[in-house]
Protein backbone atom coordinates (compact mmCIF):
# COMPACT_ATOMS: atom_id res chain seq x y z
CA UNK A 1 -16.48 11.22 -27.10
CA UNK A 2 -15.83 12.00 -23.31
CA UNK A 3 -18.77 9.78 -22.59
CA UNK A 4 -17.14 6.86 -24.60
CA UNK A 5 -13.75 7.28 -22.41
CA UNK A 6 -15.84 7.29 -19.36
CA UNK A 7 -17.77 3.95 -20.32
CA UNK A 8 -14.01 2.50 -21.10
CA UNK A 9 -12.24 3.52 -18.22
CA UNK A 10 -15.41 2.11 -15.89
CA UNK A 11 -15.28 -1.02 -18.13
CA UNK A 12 -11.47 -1.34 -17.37
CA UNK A 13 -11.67 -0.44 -13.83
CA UNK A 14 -14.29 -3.55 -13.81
CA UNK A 15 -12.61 -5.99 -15.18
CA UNK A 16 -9.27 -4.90 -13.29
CA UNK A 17 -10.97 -5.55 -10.24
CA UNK A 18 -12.62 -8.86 -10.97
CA UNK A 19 -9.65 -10.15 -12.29
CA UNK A 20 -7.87 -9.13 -9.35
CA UNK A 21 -10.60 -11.24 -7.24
CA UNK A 22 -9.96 -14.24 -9.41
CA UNK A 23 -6.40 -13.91 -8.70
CA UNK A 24 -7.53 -14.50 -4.74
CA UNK A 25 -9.62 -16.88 -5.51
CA UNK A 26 -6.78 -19.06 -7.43
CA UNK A 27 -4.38 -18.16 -4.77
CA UNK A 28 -6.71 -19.35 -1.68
CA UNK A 29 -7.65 -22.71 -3.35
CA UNK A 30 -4.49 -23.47 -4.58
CA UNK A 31 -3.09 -23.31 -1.24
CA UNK A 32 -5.73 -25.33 -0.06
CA UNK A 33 -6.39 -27.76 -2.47
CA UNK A 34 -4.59 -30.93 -0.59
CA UNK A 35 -6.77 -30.60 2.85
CA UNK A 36 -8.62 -33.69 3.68
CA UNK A 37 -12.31 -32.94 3.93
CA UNK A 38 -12.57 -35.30 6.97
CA UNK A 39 -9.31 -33.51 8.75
CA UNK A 40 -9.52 -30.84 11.24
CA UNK A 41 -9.11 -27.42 9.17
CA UNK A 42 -9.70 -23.66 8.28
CA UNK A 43 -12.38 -20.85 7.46
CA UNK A 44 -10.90 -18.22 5.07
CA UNK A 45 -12.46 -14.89 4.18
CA UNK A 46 -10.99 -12.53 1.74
CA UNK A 47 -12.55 -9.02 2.00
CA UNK A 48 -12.08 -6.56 -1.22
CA UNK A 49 -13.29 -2.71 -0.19
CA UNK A 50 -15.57 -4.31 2.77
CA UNK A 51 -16.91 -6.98 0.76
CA UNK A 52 -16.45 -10.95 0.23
CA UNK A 53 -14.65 -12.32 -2.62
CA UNK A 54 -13.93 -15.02 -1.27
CA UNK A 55 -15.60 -17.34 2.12
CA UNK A 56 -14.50 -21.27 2.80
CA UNK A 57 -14.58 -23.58 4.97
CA UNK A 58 -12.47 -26.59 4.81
CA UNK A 59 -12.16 -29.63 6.93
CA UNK A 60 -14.58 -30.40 10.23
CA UNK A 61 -14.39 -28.53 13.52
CA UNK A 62 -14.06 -32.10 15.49
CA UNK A 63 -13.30 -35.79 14.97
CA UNK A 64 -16.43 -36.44 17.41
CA UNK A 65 -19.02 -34.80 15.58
CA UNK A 66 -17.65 -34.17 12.43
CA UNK A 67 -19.02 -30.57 11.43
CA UNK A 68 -18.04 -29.40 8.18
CA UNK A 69 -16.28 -25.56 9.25
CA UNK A 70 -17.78 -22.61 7.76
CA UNK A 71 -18.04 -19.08 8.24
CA UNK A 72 -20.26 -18.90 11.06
CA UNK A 73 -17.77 -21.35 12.89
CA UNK A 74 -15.99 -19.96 16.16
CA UNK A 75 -12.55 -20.55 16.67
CA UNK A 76 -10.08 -19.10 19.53
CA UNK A 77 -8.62 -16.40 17.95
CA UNK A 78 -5.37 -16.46 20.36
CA UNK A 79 -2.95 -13.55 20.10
CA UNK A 80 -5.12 -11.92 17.32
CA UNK A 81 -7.02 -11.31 21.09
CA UNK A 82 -4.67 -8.69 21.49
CA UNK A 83 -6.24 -6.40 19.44
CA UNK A 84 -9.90 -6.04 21.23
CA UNK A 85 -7.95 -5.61 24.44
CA UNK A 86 -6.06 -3.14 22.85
CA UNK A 87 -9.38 -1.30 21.80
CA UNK A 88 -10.90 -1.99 25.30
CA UNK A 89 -8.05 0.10 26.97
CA UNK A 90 -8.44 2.80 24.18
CA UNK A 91 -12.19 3.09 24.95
CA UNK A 92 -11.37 3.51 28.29
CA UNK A 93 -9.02 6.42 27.91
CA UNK A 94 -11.59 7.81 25.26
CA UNK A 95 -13.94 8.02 28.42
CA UNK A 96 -11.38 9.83 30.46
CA UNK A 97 -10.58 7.09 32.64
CA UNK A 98 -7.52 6.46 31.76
CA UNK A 99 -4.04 7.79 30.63
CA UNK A 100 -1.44 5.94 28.06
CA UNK A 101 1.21 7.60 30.07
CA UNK A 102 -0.54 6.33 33.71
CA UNK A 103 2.13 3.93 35.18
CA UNK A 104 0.91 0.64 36.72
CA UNK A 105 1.31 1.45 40.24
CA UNK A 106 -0.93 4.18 39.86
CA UNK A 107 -3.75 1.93 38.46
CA UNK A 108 -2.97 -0.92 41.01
CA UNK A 109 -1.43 1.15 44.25
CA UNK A 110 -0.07 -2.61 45.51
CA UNK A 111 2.26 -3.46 42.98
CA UNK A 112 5.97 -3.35 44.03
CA UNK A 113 7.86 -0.49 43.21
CA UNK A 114 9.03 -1.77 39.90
CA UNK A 115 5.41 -0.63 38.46
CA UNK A 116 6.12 3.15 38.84
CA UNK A 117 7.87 3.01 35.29
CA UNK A 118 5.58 0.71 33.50
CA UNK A 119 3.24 2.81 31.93
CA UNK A 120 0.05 1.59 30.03
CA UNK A 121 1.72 2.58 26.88
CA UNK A 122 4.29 0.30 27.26
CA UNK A 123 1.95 -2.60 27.89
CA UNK A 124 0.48 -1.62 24.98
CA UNK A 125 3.35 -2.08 22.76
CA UNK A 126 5.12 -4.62 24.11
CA UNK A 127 7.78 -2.46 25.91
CA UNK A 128 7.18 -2.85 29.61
CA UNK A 129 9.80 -5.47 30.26
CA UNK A 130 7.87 -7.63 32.57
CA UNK A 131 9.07 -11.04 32.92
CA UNK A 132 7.20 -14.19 30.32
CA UNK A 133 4.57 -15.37 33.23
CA UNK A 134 4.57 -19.05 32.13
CA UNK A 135 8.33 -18.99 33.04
CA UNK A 136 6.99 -17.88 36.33
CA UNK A 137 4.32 -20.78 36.85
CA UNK A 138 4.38 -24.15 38.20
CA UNK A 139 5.54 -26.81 35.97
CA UNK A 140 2.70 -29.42 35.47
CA UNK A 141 4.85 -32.14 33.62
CA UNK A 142 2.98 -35.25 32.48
CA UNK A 143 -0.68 -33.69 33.54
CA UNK A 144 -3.64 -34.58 31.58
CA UNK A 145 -5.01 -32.24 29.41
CA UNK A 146 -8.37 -32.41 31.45
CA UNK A 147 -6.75 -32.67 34.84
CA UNK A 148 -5.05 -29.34 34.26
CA UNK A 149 -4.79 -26.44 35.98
CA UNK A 150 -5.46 -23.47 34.37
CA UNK A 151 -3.99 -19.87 35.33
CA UNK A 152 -6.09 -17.07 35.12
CA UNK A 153 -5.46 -13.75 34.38
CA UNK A 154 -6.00 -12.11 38.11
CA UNK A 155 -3.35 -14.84 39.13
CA UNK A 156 -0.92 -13.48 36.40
CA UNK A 157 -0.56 -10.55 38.36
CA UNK A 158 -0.17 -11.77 41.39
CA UNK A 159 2.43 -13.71 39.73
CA UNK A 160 4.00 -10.39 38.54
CA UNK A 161 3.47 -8.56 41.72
CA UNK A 162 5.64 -11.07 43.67
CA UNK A 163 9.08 -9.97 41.27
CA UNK A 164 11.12 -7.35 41.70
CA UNK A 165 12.30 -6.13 38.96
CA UNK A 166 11.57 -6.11 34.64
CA UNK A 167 13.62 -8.02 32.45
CA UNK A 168 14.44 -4.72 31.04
CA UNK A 169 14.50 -0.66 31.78
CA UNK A 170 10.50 0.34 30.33
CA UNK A 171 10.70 1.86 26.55
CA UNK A 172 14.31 0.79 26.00
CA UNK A 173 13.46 -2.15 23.94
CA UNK A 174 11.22 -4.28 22.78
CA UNK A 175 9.93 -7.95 23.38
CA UNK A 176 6.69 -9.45 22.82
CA UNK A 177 5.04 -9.79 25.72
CA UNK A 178 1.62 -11.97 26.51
CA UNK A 179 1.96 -10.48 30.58
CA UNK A 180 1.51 -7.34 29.47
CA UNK A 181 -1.40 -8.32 27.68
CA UNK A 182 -3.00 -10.26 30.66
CA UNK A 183 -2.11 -7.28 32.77
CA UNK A 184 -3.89 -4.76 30.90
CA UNK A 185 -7.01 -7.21 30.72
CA UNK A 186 -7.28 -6.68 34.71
CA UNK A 187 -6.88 -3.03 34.33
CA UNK A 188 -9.98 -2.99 32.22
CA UNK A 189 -11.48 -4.50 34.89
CA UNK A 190 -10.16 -2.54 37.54
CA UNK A 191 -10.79 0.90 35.76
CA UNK A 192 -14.15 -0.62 34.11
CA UNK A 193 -15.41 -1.96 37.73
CA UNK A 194 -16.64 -4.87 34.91
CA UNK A 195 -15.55 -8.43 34.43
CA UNK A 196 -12.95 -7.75 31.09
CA UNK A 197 -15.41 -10.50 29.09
CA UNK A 198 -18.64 -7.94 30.39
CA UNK A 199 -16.77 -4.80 28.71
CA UNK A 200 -15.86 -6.61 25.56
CA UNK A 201 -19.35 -7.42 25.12
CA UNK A 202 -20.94 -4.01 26.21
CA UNK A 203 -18.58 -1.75 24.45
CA UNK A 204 -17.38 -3.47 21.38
CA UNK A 205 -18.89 -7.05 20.29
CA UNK A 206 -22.12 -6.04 20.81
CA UNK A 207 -22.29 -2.67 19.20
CA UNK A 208 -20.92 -4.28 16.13
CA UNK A 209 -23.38 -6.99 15.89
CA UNK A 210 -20.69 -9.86 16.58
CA UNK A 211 -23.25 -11.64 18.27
CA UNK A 212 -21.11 -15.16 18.83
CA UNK A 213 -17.47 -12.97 19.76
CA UNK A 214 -16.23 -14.03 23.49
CA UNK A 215 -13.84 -13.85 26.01
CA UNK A 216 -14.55 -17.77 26.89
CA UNK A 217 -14.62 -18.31 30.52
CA UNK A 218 -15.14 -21.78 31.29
CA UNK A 219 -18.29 -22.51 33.57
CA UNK A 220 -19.26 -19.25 32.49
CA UNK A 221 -20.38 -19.30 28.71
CA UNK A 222 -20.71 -21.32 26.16
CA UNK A 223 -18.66 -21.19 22.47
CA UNK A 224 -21.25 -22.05 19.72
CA UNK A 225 -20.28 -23.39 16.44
CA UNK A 226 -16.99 -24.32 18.69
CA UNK A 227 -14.02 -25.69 16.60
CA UNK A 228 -11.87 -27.72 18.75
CA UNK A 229 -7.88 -27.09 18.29
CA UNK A 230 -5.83 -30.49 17.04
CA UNK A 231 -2.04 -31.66 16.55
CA UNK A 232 -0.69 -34.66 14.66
CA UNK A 233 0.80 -37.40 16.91
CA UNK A 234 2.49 -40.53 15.09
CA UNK A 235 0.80 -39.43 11.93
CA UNK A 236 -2.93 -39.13 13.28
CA UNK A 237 -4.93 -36.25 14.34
CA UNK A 238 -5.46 -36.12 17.94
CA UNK A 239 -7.82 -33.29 19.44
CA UNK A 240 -5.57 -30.91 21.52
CA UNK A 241 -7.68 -27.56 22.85
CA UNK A 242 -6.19 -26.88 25.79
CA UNK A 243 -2.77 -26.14 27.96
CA UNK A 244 -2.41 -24.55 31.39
CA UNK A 245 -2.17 -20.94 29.88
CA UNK A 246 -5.78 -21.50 27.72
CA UNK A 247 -8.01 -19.37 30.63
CA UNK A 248 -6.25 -16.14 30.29
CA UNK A 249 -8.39 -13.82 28.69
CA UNK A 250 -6.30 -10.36 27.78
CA UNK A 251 -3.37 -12.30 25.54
CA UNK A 252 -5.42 -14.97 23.68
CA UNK A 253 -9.04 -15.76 25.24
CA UNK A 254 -11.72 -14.80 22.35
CA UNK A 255 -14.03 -17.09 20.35
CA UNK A 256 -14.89 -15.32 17.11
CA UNK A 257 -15.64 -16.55 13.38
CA UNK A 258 -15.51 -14.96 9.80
CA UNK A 259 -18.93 -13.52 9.70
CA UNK A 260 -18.43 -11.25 13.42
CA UNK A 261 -14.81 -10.52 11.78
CA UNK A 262 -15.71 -9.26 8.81
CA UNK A 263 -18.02 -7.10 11.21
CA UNK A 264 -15.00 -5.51 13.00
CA UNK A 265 -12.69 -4.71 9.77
CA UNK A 266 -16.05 -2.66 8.65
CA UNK A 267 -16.16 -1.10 12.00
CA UNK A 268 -12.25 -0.72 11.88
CA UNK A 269 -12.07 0.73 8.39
CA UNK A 270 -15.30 3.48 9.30
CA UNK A 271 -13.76 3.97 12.62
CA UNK A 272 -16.76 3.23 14.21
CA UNK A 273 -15.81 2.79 18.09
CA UNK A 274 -13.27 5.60 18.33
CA UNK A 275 -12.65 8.99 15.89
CA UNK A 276 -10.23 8.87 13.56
CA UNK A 277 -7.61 10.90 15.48
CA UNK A 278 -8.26 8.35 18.73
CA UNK A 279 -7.60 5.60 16.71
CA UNK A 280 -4.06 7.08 15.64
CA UNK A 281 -2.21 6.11 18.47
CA UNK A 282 -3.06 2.63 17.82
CA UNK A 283 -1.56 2.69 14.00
CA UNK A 284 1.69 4.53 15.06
CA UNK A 285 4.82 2.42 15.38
CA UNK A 286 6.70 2.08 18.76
CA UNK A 287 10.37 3.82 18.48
CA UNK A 288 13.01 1.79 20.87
CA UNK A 289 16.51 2.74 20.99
CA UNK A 290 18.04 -0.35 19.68
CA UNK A 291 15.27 -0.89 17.13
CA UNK A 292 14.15 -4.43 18.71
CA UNK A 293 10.77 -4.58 17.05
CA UNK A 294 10.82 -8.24 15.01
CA UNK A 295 8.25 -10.60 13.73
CA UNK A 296 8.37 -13.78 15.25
CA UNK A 297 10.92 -15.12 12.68
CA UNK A 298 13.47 -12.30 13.48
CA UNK A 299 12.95 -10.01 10.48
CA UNK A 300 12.50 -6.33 11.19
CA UNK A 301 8.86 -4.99 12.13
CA UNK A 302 7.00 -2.21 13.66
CA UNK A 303 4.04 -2.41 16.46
CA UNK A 304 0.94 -0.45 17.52
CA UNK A 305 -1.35 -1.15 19.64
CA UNK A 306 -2.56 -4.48 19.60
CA UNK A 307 -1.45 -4.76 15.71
CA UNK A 308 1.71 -5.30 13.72
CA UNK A 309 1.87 -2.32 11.33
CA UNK A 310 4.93 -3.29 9.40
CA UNK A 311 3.93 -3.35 5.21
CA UNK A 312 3.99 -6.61 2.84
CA UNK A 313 6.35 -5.52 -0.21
CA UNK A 314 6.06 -1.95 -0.05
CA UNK A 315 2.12 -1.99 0.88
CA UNK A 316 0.71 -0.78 3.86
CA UNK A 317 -0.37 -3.27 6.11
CA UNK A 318 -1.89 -3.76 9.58
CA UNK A 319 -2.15 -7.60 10.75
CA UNK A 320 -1.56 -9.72 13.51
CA UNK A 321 -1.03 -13.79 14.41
CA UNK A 322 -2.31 -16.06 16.71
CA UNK A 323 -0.74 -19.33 17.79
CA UNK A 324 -1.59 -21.89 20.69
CA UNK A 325 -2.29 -25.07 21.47
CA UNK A 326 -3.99 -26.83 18.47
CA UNK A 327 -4.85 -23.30 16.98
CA UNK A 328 -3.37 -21.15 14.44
CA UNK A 329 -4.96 -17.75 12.84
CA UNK A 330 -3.96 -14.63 10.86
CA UNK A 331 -5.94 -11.28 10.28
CA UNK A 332 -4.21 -9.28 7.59
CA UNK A 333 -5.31 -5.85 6.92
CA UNK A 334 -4.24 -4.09 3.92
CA UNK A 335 -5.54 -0.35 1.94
CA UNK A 336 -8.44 -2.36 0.32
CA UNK A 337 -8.04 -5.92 0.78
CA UNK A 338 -8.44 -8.31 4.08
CA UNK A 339 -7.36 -11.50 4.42
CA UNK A 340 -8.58 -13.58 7.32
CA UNK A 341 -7.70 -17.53 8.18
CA UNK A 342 -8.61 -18.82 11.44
CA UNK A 343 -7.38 -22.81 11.73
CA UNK A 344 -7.72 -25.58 14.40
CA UNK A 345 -4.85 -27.19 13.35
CA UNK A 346 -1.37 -26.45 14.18
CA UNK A 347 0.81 -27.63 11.05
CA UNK A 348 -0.03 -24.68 9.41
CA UNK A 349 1.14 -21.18 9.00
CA UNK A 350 -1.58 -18.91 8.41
CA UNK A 351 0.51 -15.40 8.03
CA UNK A 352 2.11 -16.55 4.97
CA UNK A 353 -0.96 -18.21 3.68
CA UNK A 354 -2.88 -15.00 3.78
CA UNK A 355 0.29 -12.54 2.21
CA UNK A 356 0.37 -15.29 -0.18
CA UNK A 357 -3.37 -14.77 -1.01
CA UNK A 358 -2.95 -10.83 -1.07
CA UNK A 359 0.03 -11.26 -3.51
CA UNK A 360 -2.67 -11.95 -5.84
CA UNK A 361 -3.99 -7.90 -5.55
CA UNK A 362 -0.26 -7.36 -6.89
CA UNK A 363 0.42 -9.95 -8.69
CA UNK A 364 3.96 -9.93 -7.33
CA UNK A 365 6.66 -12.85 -6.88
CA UNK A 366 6.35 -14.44 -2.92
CA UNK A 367 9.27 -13.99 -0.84
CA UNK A 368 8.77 -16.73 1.27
């Protein structure tokens, strides 16, 4: 008899969870069932306990060459960045060569005075206070998109090192910050004594077998399977890739697709670059004063390092977006199910795709 409830309660826990892969299934093609095959579009992985329920391509990565996207296609990941450059400053303090609590004046001895109560930590989650650099930069109205020119993230700080002050006192609120981001780029390098692109490589992409993951640096490698970002103009798809701010690498510079992500949620979810307990500081939530923390449409959050760690209707939930010029992407990290969607369009809002798509582990009402 014990045997028999055994048998049941496996049979039961197998058809729970293939009907709970169906449900992702439904919910990802159902949200994508009016795309244009011929129209620029999206790769969308759905991981269940490390494995793929559910991999798509839709639409073409270009209206040149026409590629049909697919999981192996790379596609600037912008903000969702953040995360590896979060993980490239954690590996550095897992080394010894760095502190959370080490201010920025002691990492770069020239930066004004201001510096001395930024600490990493801050940069880390977003409550440092320095000023948004591209209200800093030169306006380049009316300027081709290939006659551009592009900041870089060395020239972000210099940028930052000619103010005098943060918009802000340093851990008394919170405001998303892209500078910060860019900033703690260079002080991989300058700790590292690598190029930031060089460290990602050595100490993360390539340990996990993402074997096409980059920090692009123009001139100095080459995107394969490169989708191309686009935006509608008087009803017609016109390919849009790149804006003055597209060189920085530490706030939105790396290529990746669904096959080298899927790589890093395994590597993520074994804690394969950093124990356990090192990995902790990145999954607790910043505490400000005046409780500041908000997703980018106002409502309440909470923030790591690198990651958004606020839940999705009661479930925990680590995730982050990405948006820029003619890109938009989501990775959404929840107990056993990932969603991923990486886009080259900009019409479309990936987050709520992909908590749409994990409603269907739940099989609870949207409340979007």
């Amino acid at each position: 008899m014990t045997r028999l409830w055994v048998a049941a309660g496996f049979l039961f826990l197998c058809v729970t969870l293939q009907a709970s892969d169906t449900n992702h299934a439904q919910q990802a093609e159902a949200l994508f069932a009016g795309w244009k095959s011929d129209d620029p579009g999206a790769a969308v992985l759905v991981l269940k306990s490390g494995k793929a329920v559910f991999e798509r391509g839709y639409g073409v990565t270009d209206l040149r060459t026409r590629q049909r996207i697919g999981p192996e296609t790379n596609f600037r990941l912008a903000s969702c960045t953040k995360q590896f450059t979060a993980m490239a400053v954690m590996l550095l303090a897992h080394d010894g060569k760095l502190r959370y609590d080490e201010t920025l004046t002691e990492v770069f001895p020239e930066f004004p005075a201001y510096g001395k109560q930024i600490t990493i930590r801050n940069l880390l989650n977003h409550t440092s206070g320095l000023p948004d650099y591209e209200d800093l930069m030169q306006p380049q109205p009316g300027v081709a998109e290939d006659k551009l020119r592009q900041i870089h993230d060395r020239e972000v700080l210099m940028l930052l090192e000619r103010q005098t002050k943060t918009n802000f006192a340093p851990g008394t609120h919170w405001a998303y910050s892209n500078s910060g981001y860019v900033v703690l780029a260079m002080v991989v390098e300058k700790v590292s004594g690598k190029r930031f692109g060089e460290f990602l490589q050595e100490r993360i992409f390539t340990p996990l077998g993402m074997t096409h993951t980059m920090a692009y640096e123009k001139g100095k490698n080459e995107v394969t399977n490169r989708a191309y970002g686009h935006t509608r103009r008087g009803g017609k798809w016109v390919e849009k890739d790149q804006s003055d701010t597209s060189a920085t690498l530490g706030d939105g510079g790396v290529y990746s697709s669904l096959q080298d992500l899927a790589k890093w949620d395994r590597a993520l979810s074994q804690n394969r670059l950093l124990s356990e307990a090192e990995m902790r500081p990145a999954w607790t939530p910043v505490v400000v004063p005046d409780h500041s923390v908000e997703e980018p449409d106002g409502r309440p959050a909470a923030y790591g390092f690198g990651w958004f760690l606020n839940p999705y209707h009661g479930h925990a939930r680590v995730w982050h977006y990405g948006e820029t010029v003619g890109f938009r992407t989501t990775i959404q990290r929840f107990k056993d199910v990932t969603v991923i969607i990486l886009a080259n369009r900009d019409d479309v809002a990936p987050a709520e795709m992909a908590e749409k798509i994990a409603e269907g582990q739940w099989s609870v009402p949207s409340s979007r």
